[in-house]
C-alpha atoms as a PDB file:
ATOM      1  CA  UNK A   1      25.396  98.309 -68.542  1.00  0.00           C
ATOM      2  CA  UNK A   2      24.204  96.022 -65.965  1.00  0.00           C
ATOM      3  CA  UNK A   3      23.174  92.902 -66.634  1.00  0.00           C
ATOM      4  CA  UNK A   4      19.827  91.535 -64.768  1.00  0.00           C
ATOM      5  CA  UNK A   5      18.880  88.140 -64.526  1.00  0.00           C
ATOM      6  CA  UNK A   6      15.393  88.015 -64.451  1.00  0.00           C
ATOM      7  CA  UNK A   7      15.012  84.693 -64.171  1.00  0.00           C
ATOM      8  CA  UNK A   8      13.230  82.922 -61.515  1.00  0.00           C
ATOM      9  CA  UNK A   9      16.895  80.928 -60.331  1.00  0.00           C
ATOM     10  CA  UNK A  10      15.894  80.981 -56.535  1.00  0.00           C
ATOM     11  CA  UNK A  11      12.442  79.513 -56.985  1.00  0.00           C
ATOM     12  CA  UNK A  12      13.827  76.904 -59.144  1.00  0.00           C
ATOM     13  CA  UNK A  13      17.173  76.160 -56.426  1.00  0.00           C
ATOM     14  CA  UNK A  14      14.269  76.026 -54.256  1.00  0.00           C
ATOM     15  CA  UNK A  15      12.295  73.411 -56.113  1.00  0.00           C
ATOM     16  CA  UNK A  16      15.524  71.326 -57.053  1.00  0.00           C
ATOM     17  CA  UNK A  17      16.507  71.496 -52.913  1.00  0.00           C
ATOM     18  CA  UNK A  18      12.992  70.699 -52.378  1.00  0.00           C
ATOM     19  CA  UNK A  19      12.977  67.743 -54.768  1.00  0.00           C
ATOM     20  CA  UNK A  20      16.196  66.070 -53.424  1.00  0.00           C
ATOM     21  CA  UNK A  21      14.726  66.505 -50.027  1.00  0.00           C
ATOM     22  CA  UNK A  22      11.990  64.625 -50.780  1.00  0.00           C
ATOM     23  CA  UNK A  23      14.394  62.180 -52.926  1.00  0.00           C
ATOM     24  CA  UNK A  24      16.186  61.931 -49.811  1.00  0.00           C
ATOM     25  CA  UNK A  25      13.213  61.526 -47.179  1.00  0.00           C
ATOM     26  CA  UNK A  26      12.117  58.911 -49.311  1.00  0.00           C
ATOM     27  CA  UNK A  27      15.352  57.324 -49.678  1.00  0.00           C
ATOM     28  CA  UNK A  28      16.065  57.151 -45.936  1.00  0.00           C
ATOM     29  CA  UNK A  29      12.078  56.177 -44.898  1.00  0.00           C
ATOM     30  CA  UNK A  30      12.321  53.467 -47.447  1.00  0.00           C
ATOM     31  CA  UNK A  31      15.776  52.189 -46.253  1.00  0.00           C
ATOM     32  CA  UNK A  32      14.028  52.768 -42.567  1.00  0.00           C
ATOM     33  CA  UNK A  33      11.240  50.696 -43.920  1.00  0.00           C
ATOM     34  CA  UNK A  34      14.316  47.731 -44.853  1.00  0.00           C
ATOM     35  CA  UNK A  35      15.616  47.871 -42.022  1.00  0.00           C
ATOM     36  CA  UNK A  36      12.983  47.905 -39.754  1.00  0.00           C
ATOM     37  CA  UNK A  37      10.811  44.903 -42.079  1.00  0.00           C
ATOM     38  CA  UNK A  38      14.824  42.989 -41.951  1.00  0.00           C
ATOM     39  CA  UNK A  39      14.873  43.383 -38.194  1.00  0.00           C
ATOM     40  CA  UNK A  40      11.180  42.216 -37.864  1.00  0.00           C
ATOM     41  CA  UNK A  41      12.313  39.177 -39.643  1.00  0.00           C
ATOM     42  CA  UNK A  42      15.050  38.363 -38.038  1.00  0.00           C
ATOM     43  CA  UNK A  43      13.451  39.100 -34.381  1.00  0.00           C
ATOM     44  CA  UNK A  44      10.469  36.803 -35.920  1.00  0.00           C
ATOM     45  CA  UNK A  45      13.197  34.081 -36.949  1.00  0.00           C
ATOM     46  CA  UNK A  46      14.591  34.005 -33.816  1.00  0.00           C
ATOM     47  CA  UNK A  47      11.478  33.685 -31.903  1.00  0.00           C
ATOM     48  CA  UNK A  48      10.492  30.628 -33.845  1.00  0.00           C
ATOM     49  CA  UNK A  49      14.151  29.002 -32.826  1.00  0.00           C
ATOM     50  CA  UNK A  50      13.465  29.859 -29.997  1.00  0.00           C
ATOM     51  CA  UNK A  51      10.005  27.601 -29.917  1.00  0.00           C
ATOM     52  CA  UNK A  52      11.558  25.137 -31.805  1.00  0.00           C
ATOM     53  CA  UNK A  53      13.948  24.647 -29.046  1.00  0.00           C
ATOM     54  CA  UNK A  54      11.278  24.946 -26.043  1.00  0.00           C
ATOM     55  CA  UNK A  55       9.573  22.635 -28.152  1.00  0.00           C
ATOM     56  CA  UNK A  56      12.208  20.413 -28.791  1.00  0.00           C
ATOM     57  CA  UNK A  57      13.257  20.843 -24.740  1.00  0.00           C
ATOM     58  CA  UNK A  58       9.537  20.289 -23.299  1.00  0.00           C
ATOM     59  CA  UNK A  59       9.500  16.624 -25.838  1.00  0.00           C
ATOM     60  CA  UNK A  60      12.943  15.442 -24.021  1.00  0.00           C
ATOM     61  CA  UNK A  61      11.506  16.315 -20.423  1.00  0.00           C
ATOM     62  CA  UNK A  62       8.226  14.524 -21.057  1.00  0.00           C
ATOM     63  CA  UNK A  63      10.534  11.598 -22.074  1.00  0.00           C
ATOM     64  CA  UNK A  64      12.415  12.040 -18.838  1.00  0.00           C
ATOM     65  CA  UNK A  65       9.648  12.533 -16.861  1.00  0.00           C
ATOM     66  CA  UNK A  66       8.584   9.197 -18.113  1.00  0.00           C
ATOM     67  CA  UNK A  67      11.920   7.630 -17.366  1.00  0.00           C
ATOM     68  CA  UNK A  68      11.686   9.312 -13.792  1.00  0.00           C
ATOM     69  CA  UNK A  69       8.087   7.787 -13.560  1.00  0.00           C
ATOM     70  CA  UNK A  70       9.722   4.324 -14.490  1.00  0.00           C
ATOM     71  CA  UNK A  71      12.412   4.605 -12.147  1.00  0.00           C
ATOM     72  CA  UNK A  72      10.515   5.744  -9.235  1.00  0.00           C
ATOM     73  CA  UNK A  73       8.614   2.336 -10.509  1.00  0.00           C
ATOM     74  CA  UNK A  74      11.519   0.223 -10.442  1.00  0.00           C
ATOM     75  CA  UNK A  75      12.956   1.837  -7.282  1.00  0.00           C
ATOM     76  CA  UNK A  76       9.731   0.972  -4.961  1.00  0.00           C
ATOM     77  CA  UNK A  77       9.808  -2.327  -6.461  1.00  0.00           C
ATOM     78  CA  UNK A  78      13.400  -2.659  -5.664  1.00  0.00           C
ATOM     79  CA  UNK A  79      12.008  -1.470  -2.098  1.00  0.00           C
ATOM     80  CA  UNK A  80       9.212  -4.494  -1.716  1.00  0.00           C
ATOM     81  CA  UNK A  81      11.677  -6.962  -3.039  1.00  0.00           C
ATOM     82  CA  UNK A  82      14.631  -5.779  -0.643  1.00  0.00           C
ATOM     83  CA  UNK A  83      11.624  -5.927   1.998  1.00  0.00           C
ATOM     84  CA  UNK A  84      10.012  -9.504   0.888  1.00  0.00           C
ATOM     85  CA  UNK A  85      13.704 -11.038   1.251  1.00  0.00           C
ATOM     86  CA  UNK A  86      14.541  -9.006   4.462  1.00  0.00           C
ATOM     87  CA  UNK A  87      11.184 -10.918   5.616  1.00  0.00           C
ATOM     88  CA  UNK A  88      12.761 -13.898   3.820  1.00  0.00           C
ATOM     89  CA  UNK A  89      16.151 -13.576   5.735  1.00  0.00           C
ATOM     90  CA  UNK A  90      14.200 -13.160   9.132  1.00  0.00           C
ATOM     91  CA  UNK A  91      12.389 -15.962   8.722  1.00  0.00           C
ATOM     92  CA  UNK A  92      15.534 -18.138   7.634  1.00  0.00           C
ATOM     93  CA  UNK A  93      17.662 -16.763  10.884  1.00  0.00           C
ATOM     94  CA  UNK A  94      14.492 -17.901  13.261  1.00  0.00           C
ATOM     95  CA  UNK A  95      13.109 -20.935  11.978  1.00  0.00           C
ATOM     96  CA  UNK A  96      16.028 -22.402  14.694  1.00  0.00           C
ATOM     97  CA  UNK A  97      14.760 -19.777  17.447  1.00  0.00           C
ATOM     98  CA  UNK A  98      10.913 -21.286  16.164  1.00  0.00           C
ATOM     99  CA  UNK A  99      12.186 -24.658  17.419  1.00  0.00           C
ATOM    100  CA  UNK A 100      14.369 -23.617  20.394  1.00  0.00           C
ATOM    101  CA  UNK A 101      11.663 -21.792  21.804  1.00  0.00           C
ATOM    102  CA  UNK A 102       8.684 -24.889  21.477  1.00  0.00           C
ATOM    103  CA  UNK A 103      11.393 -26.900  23.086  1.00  0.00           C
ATOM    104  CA  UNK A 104      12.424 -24.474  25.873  1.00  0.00           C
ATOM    105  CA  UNK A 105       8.111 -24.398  26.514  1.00  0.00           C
ATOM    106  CA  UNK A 106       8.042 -28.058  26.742  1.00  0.00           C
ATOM    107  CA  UNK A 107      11.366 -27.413  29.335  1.00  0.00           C
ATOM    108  CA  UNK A 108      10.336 -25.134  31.392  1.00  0.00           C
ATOM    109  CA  UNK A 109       7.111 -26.527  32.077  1.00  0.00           C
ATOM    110  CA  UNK A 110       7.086 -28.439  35.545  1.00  0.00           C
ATOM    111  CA  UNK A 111       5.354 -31.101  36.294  1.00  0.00           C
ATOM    112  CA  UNK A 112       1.589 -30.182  37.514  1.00  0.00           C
ATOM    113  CA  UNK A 113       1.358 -27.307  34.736  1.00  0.00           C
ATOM    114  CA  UNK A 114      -0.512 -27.395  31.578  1.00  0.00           C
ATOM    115  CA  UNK A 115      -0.855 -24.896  28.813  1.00  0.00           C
ATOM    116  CA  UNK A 116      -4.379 -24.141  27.363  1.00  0.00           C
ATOM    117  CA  UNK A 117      -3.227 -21.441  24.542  1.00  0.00           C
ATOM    118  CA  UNK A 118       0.191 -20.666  23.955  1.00  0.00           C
ATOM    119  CA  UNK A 119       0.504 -17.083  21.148  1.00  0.00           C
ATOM    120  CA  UNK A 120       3.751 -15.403  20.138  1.00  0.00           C
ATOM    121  CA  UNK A 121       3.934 -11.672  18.939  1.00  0.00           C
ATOM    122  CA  UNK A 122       6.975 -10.567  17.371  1.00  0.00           C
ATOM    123  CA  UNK A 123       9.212 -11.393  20.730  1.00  0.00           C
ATOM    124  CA  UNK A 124       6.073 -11.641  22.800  1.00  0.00           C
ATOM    125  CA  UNK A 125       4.737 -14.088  24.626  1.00  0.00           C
ATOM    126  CA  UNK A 126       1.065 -14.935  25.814  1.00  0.00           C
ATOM    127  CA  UNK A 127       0.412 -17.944  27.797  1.00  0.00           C
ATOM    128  CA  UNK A 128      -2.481 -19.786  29.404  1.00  0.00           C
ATOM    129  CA  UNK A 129      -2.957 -22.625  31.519  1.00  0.00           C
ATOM    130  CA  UNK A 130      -3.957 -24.532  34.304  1.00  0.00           C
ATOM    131  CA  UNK A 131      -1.796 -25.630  37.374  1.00  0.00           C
ATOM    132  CA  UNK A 132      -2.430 -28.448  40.461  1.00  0.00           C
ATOM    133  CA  UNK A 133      -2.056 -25.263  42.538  1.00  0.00           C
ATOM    134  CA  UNK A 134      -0.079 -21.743  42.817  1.00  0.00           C
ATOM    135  CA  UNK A 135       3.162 -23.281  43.799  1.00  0.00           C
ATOM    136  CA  UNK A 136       3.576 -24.813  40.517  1.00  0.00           C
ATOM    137  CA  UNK A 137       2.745 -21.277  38.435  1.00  0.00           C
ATOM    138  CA  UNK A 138       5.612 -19.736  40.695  1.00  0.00           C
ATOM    139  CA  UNK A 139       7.563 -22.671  39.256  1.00  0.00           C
ATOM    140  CA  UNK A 140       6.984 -22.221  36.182  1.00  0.00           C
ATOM    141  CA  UNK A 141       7.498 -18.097  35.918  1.00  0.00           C
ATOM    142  CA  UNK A 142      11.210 -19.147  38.062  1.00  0.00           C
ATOM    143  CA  UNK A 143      11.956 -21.553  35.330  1.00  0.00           C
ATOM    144  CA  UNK A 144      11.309 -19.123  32.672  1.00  0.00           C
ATOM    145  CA  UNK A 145      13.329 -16.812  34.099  1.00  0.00           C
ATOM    146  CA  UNK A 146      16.655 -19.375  34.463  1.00  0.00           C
ATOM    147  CA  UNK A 147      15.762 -20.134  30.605  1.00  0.00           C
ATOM    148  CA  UNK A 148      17.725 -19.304  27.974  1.00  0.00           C
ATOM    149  CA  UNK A 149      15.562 -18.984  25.359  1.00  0.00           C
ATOM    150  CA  UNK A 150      13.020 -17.425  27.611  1.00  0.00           C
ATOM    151  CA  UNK A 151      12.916 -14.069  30.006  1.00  0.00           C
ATOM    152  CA  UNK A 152      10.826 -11.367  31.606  1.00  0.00           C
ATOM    153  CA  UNK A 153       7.743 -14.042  33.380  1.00  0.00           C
ATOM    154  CA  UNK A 154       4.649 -11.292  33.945  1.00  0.00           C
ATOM    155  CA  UNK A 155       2.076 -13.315  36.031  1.00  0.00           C
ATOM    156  CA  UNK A 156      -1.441 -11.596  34.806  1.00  0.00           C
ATOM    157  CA  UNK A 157      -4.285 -13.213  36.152  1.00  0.00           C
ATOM    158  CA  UNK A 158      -4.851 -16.145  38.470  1.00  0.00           C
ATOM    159  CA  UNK A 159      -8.220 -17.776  39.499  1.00  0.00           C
ATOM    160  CA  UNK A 160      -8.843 -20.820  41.372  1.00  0.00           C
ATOM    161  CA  UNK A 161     -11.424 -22.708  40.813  1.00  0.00           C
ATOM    162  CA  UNK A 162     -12.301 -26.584  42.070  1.00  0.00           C
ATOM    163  CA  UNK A 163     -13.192 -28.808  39.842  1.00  0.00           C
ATOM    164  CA  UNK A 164     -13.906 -32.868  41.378  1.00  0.00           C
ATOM    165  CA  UNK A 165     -12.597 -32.011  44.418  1.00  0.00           C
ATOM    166  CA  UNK A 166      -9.354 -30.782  43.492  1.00  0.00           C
ATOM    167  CA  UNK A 167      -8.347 -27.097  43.468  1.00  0.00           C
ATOM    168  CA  UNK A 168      -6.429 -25.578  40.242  1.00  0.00           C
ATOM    169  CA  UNK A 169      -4.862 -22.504  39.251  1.00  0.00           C
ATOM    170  CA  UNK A 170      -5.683 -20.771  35.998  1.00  0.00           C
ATOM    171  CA  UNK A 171      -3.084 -18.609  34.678  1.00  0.00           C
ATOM    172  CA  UNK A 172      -2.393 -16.231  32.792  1.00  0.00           C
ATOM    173  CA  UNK A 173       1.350 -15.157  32.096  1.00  0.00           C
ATOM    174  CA  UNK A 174       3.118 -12.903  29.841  1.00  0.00           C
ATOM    175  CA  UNK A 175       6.873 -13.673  28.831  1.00  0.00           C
ATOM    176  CA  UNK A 176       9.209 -13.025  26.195  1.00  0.00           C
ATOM    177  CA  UNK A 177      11.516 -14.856  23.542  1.00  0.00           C
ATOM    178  CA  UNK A 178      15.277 -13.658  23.852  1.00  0.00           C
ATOM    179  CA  UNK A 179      17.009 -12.871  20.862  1.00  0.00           C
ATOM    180  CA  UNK A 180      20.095 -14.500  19.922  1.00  0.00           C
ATOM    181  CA  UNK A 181      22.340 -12.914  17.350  1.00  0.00           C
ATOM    182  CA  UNK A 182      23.017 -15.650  14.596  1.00  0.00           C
ATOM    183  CA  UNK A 183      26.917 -16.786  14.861  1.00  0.00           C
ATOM    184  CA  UNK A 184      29.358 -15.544  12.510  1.00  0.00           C
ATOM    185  CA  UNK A 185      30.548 -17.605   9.186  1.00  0.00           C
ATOM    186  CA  UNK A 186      33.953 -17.911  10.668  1.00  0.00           C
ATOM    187  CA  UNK A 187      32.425 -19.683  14.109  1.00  0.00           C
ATOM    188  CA  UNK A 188      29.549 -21.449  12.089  1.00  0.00           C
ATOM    189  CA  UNK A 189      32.288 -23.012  10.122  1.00  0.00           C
ATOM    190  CA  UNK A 190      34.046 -23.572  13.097  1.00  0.00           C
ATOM    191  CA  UNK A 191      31.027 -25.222  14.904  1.00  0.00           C
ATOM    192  CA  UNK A 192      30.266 -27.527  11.299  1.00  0.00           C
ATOM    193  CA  UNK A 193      33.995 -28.705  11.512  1.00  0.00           C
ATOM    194  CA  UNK A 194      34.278 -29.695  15.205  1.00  0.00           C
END
């Protein structure tokens, strides 16, 4: 005789497949559930290093961006100081010329001509005066021009006017100081020996 199983077997196969499916899907969603809440940490971790560094980098360039504000400070004083003794050194290699050139005035003056005003700026040279006539002006701008201190005579404006009796020629005349280079330490030392 034939044995029948009358058992429900496939409903319960199905059940047990069923169950371990859902063991399974549960397994796997909560290890997907690990791994997804582990990488959210460590993405989170990383993103605070990663502000603790911009933070620590944006502290160091406000520092340097004070240093660069201090050295931009020092530099441009560095500038006016290398400018004040430029101004200082300029004024130590013409205080001669300052003297030369009063003297070469005085020299080149003839006799008959007297300055009113007498202005320097930079090289150039403004002068008024009065003279016993014309004659003596064209003496004067010839003698500037043979000077060596002196060059370039530009006669502006002459009047002439009478004054007592006598006729005299105001001037006005443009010149201009001639540089001399300052003699080397070798020939100064020279010059100091001799």
């Amino acid at each position: 005789m034939a044995k029948i199983n009358l058992l429900p077997w496939r409903e319960e196969l199905r059940k047990r497949k069923q169950q371990e499916f859902a063991f399974m899907s549960g397994g796997a969603a909560v290890i997907a559930g690990l791994v997804v809440l582990l990488a959210h940490l460590h993405v989170d971790g990383m993103i605070k290093d990663q502000q603790e560094r911009n933070a620590f980098l944006e502290k160091e360039i406000e520092i340097l961006d004070q240093r660069i504000g201090r050295i931009k400070e020092l530099e441009k004083l560095k500038a006016d100081l290398l400018a004040r003794m430029n101004v200082i050194q300029e004024l130590q290699r013409s205080r001669p010329e300052s003297v030369h050139l009063m003297d070469e005035v005085v020299r080149t003056l003839p006799d008959g001509v007297y300055l009113s005003k007498f202005a320097q700026r930079g090289k150039g040279l403004l002068m008024n005066g009065v003279a016993q006539s014309n004659a003596r002006v064209s003496d004067y701008m010839r003698n500037i021009d043979s000077s060596d201190w002196l060059s370039d005579p530009k006669l502006d404006q002459i009047r002439t006017t009478e004054e007592e009796r006598r006729r005299l020629a105001n001037f006005q005349l443009q010149g201009k100081q001639k540089i001399h280079k300052p003699p080397m330490n070798n020939e100064a030392q020279d010059e100091g020996g001799s």
